[in-house]
PDB file of N, CA and C in Angstrom:
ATOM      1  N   UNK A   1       0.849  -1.185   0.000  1.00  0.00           N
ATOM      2  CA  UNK A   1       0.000   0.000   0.000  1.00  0.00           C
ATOM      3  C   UNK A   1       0.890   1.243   0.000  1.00  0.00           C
ATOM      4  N   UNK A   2       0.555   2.440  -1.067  1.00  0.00           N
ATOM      5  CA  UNK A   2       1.493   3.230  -1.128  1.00  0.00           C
ATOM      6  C   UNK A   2       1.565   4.175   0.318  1.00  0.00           C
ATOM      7  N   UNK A   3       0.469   4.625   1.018  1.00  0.00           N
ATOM      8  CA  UNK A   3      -0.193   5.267   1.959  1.00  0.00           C
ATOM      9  C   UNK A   3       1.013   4.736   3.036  1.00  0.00           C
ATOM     10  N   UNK A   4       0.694   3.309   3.328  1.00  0.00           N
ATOM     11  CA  UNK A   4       1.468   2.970   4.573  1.00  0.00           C
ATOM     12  C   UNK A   4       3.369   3.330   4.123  1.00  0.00           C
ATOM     13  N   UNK A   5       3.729   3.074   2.913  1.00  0.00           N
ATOM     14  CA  UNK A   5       4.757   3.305   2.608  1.00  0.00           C
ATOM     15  C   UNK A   5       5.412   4.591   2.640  1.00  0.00           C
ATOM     16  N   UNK A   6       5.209   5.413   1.898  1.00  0.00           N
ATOM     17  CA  UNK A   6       5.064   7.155   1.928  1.00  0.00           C
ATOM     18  C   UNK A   6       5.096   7.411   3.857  1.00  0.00           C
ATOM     19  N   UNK A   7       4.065   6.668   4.594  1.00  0.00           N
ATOM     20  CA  UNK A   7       4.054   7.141   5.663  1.00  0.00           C
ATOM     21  C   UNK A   7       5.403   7.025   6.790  1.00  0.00           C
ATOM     22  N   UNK A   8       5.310   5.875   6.102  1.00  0.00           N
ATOM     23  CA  UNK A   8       6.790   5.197   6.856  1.00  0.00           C
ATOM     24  C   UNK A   8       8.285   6.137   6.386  1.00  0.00           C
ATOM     25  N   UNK A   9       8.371   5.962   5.216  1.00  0.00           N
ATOM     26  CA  UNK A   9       9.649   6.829   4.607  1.00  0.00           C
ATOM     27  C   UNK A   9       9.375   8.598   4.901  1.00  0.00           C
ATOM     28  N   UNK A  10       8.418   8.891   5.328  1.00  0.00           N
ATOM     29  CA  UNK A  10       8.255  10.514   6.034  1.00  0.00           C
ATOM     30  C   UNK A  10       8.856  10.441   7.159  1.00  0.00           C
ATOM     31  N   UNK A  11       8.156   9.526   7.783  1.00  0.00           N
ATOM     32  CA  UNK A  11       8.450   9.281   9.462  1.00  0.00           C
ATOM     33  C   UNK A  11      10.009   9.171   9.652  1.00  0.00           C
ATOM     34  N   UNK A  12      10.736   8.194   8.559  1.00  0.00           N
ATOM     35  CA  UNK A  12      11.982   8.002   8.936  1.00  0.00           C
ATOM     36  C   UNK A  12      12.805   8.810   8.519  1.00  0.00           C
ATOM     37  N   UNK A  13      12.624   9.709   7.066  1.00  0.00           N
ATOM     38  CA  UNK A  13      13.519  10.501   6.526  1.00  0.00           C
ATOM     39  C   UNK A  13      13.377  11.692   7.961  1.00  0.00           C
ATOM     40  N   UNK A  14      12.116  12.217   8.125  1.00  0.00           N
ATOM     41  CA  UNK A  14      12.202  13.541   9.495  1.00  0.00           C
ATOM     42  C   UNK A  14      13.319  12.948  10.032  1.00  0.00           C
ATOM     43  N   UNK A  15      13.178  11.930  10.913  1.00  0.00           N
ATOM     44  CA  UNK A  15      13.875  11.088  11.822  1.00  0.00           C
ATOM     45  C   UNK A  15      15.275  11.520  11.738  1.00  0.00           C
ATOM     46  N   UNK A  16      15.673  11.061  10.768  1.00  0.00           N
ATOM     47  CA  UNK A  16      17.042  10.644  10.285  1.00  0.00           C
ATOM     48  C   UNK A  16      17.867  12.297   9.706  1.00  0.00           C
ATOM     49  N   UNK A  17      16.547  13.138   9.122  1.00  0.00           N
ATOM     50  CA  UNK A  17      17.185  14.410   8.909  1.00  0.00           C
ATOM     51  C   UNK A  17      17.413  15.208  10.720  1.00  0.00           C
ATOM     52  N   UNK A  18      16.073  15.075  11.654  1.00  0.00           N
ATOM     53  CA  UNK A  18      16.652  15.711  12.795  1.00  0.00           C
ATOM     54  C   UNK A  18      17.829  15.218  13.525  1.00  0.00           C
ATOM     55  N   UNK A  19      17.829  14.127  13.276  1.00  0.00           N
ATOM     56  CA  UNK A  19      18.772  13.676  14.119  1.00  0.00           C
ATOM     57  C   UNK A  19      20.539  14.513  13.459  1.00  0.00           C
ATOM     58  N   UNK A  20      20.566  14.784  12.591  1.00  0.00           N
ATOM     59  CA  UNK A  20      21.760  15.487  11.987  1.00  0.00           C
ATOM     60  C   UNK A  20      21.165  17.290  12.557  1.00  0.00           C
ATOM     61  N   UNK A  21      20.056  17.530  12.311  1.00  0.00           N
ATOM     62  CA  UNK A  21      20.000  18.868  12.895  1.00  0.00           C
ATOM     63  C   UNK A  21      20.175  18.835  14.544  1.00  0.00           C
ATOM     64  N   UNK A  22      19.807  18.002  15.101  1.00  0.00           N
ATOM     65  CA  UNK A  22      20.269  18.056  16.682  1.00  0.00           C
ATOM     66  C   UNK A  22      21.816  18.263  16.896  1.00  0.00           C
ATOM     67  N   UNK A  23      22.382  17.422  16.309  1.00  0.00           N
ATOM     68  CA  UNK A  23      24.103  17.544  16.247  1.00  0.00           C
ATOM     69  C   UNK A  23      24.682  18.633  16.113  1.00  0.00           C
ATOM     70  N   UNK A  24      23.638  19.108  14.693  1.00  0.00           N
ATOM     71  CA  UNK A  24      24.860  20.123  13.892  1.00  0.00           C
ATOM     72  C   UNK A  24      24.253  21.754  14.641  1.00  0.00           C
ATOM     73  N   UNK A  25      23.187  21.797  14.593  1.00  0.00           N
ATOM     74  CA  UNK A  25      22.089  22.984  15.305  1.00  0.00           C
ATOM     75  C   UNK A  25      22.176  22.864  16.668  1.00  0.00           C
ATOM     76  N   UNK A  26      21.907  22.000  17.381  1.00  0.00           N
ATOM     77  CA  UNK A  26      21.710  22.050  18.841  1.00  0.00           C
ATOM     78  C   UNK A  26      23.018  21.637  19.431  1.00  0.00           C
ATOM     79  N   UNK A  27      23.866  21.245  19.141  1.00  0.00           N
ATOM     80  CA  UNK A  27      25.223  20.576  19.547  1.00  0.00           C
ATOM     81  C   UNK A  27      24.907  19.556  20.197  1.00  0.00           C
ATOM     82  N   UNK A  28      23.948  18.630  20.201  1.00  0.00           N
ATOM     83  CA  UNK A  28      23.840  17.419  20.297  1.00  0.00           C
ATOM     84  C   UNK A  28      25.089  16.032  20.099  1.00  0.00           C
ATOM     85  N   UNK A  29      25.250  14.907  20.590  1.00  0.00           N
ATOM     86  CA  UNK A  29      26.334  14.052  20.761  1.00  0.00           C
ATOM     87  C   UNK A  29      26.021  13.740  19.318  1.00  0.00           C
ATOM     88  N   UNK A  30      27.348  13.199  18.908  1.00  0.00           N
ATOM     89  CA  UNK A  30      27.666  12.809  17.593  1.00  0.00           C
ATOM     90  C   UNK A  30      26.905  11.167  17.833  1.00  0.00           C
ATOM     91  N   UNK A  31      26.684  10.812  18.569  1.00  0.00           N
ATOM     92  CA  UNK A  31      25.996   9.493  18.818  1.00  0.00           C
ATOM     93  C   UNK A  31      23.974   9.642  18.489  1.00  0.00           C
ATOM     94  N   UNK A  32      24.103  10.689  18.027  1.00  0.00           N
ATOM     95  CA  UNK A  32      22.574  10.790  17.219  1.00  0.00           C
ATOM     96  C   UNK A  32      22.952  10.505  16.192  1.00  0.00           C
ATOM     97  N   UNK A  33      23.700  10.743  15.621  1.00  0.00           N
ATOM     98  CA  UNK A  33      24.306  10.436  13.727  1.00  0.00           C
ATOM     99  C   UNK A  33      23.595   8.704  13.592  1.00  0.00           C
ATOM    100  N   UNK A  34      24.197   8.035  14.352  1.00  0.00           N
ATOM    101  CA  UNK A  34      23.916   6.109  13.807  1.00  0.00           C
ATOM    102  C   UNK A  34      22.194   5.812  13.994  1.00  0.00           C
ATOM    103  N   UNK A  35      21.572   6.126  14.748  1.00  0.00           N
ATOM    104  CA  UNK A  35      20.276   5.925  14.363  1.00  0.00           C
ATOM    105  C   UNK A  35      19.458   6.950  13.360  1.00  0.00           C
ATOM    106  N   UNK A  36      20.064   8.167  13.695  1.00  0.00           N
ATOM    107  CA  UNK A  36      19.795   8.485  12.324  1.00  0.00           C
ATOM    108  C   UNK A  36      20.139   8.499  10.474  1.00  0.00           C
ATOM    109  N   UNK A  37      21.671   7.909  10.754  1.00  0.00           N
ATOM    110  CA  UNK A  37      21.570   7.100   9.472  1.00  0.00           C
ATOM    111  C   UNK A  37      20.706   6.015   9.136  1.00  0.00           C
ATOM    112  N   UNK A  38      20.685   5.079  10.412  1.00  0.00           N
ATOM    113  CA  UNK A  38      20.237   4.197   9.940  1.00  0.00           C
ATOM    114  C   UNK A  38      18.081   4.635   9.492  1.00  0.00           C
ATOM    115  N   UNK A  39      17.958   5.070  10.098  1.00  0.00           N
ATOM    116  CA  UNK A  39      16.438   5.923   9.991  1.00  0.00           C
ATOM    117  C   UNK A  39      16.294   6.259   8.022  1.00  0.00           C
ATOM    118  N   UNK A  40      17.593   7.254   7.971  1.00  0.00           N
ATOM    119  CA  UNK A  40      17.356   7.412   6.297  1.00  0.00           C
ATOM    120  C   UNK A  40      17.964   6.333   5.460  1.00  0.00           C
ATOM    121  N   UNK A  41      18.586   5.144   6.171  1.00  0.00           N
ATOM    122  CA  UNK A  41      18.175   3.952   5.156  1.00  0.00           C
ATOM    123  C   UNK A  41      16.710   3.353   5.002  1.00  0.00           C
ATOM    124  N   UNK A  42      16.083   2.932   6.009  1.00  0.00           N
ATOM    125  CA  UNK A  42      14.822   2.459   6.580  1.00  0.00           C
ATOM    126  C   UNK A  42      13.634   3.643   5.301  1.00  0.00           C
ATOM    127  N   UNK A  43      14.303   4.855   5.242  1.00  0.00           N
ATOM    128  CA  UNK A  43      13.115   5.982   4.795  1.00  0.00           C
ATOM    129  C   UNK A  43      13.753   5.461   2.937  1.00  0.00           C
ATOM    130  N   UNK A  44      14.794   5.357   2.536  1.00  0.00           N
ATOM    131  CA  UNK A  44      15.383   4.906   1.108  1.00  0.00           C
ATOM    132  C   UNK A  44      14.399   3.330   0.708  1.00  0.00           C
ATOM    133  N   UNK A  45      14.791   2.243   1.593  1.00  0.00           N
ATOM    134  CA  UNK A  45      13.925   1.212   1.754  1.00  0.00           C
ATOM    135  C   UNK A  45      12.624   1.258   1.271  1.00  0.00           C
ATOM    136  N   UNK A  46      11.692   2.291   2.323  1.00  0.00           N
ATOM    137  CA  UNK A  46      10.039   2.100   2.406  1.00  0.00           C
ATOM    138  C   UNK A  46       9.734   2.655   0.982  1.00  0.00           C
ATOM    139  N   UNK A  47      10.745   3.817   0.069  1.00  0.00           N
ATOM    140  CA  UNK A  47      10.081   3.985  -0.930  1.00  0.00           C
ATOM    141  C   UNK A  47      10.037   3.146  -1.972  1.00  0.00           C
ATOM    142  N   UNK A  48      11.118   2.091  -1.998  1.00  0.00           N
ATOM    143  CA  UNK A  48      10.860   1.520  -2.639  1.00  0.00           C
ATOM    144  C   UNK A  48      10.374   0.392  -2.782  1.00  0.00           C
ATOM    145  N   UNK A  49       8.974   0.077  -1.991  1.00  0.00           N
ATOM    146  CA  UNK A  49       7.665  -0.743  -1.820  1.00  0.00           C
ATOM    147  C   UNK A  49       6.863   0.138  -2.872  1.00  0.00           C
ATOM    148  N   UNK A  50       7.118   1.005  -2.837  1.00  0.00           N
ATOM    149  CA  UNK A  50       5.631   1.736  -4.092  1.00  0.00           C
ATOM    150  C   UNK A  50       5.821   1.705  -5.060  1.00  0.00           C
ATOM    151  N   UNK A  51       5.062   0.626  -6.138  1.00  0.00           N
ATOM    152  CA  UNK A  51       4.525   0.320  -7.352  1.00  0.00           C
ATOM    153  C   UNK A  51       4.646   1.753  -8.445  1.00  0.00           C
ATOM    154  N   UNK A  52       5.225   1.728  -9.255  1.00  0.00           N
ATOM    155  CA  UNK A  52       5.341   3.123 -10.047  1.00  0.00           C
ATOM    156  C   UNK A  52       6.479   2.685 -11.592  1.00  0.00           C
ATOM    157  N   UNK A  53       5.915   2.836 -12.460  1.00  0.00           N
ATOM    158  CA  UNK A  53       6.717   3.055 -13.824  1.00  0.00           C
ATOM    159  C   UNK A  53       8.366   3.465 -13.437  1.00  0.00           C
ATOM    160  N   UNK A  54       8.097   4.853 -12.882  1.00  0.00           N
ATOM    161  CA  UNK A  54       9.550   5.487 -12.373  1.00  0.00           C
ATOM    162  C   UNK A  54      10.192   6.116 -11.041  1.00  0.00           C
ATOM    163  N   UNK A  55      11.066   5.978 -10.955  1.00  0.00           N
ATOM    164  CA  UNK A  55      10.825   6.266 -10.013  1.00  0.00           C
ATOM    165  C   UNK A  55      10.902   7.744  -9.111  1.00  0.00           C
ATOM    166  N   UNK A  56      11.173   8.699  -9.999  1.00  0.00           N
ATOM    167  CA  UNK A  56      10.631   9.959 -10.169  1.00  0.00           C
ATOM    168  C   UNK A  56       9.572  10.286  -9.685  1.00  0.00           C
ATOM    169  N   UNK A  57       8.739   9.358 -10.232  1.00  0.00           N
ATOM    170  CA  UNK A  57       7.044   9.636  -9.979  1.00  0.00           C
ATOM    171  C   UNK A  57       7.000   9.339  -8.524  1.00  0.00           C
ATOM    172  N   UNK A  58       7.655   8.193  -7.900  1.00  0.00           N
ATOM    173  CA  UNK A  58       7.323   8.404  -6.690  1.00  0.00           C
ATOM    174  C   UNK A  58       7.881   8.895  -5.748  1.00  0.00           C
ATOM    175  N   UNK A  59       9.085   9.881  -6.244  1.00  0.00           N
ATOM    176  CA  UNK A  59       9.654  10.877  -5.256  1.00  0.00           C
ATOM    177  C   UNK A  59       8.640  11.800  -5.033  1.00  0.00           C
ATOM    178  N   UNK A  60       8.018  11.944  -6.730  1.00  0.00           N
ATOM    179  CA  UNK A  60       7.380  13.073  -6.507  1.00  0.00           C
ATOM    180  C   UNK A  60       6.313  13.355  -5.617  1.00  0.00           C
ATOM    181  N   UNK A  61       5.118  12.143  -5.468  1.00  0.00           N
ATOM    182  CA  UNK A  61       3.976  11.807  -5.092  1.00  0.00           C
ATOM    183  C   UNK A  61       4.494  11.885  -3.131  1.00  0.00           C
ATOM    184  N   UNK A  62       5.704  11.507  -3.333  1.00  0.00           N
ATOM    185  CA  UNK A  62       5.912  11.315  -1.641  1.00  0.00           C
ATOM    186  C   UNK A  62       5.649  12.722  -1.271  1.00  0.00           C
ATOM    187  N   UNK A  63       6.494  13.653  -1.916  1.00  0.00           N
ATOM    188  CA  UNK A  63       6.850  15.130  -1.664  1.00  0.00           C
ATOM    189  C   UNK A  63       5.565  15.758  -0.692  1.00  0.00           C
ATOM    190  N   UNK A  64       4.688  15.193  -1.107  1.00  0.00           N
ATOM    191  CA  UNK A  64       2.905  15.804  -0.678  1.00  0.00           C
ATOM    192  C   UNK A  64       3.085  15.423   0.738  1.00  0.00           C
ATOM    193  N   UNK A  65       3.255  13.889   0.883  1.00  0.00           N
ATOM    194  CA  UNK A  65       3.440  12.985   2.008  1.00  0.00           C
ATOM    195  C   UNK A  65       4.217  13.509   2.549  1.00  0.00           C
ATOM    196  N   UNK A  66       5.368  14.382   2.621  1.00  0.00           N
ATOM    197  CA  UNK A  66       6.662  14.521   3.040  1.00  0.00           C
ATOM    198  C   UNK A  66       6.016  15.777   3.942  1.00  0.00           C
ATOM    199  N   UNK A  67       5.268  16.550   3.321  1.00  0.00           N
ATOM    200  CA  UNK A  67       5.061  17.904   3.761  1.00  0.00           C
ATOM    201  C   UNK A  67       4.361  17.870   4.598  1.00  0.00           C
ATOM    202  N   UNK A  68       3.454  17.250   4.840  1.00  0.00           N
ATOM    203  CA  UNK A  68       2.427  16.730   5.823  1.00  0.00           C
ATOM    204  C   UNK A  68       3.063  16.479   6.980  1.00  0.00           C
ATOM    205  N   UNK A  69       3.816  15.566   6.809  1.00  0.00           N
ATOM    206  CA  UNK A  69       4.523  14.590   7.986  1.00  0.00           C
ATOM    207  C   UNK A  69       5.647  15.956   8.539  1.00  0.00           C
ATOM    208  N   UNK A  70       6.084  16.332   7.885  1.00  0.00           N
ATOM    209  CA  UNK A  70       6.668  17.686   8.441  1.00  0.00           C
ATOM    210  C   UNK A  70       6.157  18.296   9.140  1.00  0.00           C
ATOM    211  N   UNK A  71       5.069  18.540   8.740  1.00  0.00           N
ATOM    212  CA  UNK A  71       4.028  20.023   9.653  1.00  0.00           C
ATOM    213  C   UNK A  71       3.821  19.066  10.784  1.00  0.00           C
ATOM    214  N   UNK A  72       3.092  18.290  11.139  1.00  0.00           N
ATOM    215  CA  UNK A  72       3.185  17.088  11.925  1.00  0.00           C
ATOM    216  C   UNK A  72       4.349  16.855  13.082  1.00  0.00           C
ATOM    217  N   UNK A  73       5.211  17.009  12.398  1.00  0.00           N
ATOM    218  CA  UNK A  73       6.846  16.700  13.143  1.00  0.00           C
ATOM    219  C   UNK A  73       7.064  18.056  14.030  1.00  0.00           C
ATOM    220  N   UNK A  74       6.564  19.274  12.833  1.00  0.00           N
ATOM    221  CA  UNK A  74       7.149  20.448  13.714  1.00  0.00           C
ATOM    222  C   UNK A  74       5.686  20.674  14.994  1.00  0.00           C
ATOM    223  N   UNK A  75       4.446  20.519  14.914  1.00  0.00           N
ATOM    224  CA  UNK A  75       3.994  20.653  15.860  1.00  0.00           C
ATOM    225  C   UNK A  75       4.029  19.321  16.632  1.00  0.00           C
ATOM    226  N   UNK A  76       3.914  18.397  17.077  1.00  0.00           N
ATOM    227  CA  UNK A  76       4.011  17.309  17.840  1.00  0.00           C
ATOM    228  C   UNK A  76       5.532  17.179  18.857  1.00  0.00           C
ATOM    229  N   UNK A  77       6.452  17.364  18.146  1.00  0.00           N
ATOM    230  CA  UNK A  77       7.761  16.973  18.530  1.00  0.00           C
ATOM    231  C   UNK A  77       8.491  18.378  18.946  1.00  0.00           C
ATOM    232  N   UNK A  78       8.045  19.530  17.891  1.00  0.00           N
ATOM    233  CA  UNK A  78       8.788  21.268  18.271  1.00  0.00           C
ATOM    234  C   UNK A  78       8.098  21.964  19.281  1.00  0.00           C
ATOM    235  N   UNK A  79       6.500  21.468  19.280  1.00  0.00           N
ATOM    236  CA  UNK A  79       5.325  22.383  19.707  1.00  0.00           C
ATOM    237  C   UNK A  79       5.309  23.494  19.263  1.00  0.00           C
ATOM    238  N   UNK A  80       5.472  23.576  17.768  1.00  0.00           N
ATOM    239  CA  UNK A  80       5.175  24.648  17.073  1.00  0.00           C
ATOM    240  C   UNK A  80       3.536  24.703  15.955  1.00  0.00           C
ATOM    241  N   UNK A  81       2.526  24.900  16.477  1.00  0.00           N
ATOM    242  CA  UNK A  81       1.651  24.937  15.591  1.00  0.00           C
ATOM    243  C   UNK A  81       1.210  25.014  14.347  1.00  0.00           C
ATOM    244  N   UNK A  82       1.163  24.508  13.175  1.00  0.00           N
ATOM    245  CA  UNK A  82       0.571  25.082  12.459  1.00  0.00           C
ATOM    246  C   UNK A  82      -0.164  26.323  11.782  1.00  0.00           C
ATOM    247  N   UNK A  83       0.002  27.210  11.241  1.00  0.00           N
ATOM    248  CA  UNK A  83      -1.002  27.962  10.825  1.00  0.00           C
ATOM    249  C   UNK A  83      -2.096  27.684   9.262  1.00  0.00           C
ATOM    250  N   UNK A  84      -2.917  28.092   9.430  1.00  0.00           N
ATOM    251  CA  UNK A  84      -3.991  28.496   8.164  1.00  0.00           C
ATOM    252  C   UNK A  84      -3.349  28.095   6.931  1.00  0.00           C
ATOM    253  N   UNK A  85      -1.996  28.820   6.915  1.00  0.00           N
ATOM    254  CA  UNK A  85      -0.719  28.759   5.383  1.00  0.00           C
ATOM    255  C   UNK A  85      -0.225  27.279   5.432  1.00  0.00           C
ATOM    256  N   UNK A  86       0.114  26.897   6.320  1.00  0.00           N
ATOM    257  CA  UNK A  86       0.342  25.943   6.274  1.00  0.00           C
ATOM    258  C   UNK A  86      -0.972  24.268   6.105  1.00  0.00           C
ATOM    259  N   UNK A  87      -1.851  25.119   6.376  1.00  0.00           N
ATOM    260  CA  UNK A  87      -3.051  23.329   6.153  1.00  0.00           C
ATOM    261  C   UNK A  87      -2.860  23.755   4.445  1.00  0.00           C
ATOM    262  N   UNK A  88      -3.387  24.680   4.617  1.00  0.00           N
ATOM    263  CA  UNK A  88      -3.505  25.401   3.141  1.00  0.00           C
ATOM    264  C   UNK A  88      -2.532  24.641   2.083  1.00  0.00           C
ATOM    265  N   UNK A  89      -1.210  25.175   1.888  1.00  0.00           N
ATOM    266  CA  UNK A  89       0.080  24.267   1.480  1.00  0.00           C
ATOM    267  C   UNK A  89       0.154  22.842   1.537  1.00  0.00           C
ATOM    268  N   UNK A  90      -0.099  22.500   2.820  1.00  0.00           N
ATOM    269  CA  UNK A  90      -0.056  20.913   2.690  1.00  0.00           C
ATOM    270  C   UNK A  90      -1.316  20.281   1.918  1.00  0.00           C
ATOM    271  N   UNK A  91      -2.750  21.060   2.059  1.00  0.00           N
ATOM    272  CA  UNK A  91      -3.894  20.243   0.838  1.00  0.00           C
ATOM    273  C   UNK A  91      -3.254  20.084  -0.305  1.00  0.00           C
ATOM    274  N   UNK A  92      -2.995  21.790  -1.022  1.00  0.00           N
ATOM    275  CA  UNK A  92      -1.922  21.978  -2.192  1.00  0.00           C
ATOM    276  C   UNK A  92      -1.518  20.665  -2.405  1.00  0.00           C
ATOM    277  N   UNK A  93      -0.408  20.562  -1.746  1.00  0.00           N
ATOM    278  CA  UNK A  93       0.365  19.515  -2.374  1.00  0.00           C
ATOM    279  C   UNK A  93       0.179  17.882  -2.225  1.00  0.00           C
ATOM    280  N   UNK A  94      -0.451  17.917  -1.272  1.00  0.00           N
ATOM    281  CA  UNK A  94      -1.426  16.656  -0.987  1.00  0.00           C
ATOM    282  C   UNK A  94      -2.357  16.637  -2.380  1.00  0.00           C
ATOM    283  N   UNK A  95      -2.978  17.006  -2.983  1.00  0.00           N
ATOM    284  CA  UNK A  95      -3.631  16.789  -4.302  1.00  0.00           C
ATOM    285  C   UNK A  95      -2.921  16.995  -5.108  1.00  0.00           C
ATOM    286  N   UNK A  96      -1.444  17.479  -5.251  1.00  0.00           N
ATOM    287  CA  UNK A  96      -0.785  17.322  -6.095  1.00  0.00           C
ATOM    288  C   UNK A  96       0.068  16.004  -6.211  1.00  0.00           C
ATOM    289  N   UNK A  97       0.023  15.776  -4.981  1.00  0.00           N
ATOM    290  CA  UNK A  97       0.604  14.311  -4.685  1.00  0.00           C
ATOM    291  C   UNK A  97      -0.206  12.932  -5.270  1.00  0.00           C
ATOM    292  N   UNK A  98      -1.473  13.776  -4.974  1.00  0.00           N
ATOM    293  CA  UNK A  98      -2.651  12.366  -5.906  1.00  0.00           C
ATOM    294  C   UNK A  98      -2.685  12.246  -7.177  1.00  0.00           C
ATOM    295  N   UNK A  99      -2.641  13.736  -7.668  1.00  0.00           N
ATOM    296  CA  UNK A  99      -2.610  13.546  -9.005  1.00  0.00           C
ATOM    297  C   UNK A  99      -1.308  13.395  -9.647  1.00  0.00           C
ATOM    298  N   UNK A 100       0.132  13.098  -9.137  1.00  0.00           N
ATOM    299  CA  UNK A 100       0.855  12.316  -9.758  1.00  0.00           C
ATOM    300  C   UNK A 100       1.062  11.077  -9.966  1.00  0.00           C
ATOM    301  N   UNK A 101       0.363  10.197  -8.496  1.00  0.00           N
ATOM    302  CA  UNK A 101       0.767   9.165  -8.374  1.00  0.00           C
ATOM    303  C   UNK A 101      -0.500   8.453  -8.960  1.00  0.00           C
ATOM    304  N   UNK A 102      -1.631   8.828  -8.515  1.00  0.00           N
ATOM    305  CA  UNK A 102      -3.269   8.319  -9.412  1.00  0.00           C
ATOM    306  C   UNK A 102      -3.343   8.783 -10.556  1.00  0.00           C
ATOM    307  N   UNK A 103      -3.072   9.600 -11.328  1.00  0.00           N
ATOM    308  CA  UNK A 103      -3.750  10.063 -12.421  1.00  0.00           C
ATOM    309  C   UNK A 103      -3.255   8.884 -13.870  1.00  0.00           C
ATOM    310  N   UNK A 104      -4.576   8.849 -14.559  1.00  0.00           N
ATOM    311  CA  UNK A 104      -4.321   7.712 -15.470  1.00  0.00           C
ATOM    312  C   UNK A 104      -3.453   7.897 -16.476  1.00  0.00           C
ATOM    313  N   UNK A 105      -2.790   7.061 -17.134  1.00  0.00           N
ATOM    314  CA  UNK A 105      -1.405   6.562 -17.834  1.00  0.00           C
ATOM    315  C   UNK A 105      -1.900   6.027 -19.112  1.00  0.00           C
ATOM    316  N   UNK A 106      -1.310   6.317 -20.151  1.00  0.00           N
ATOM    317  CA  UNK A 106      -1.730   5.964 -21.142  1.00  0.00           C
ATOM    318  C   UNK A 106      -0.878   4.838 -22.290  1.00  0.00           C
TER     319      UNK A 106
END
């Protein structure tokens, strides 16, 4: 299922990208680096469970997924809220995300 996949490779790419911003931004121990490599293997992995001609198409389609799970990441984990611009942006690209990965092929 692309849904559970996309969801998984969001979850782990955030993962695996904060864990390098804790280090490099927060001066965090260099001992965040190994689970977060290993996180953006796990996020390389899950995309490629999704069914797609190219695989372009499903960078692209994630991108929607990606943005979501971001806004998500920054309020849940930053406690930084959301605003209006932001649901806004993420529908955006959330239907842009459908219509790359659904739209019919000829």
């Amino acid at each position: 299922m692309p849904l559970a996949a996309f969801l998984l490779a969001a979850l782990c790419e955030i993962a695996g990208c904060f864990a390098f911003w804790h280090v490099v931004r927060l001066g965090g121990s260099v001992w965040w680096l190994l689970p977060g490599l290993a996180s953006l293997a796990v996020f390389a992995l899950a995309l490629t469970q999704v069914e797609a001609a190219a695989a372009g198409r499903v960078f692209a389609a994630y991108g929607g997924i990606y943005i979501l799970a971001s806004l998500g990441w920054m309020w849940g984990v930053e406690s930084v809220r959301p605003d209006r611009f932001d649901a806004i942006g993420a529908a955006l690209c959330l239907i842009g995300a459908a219509v790359i990965l659904l739209g019919p092929r000829g």
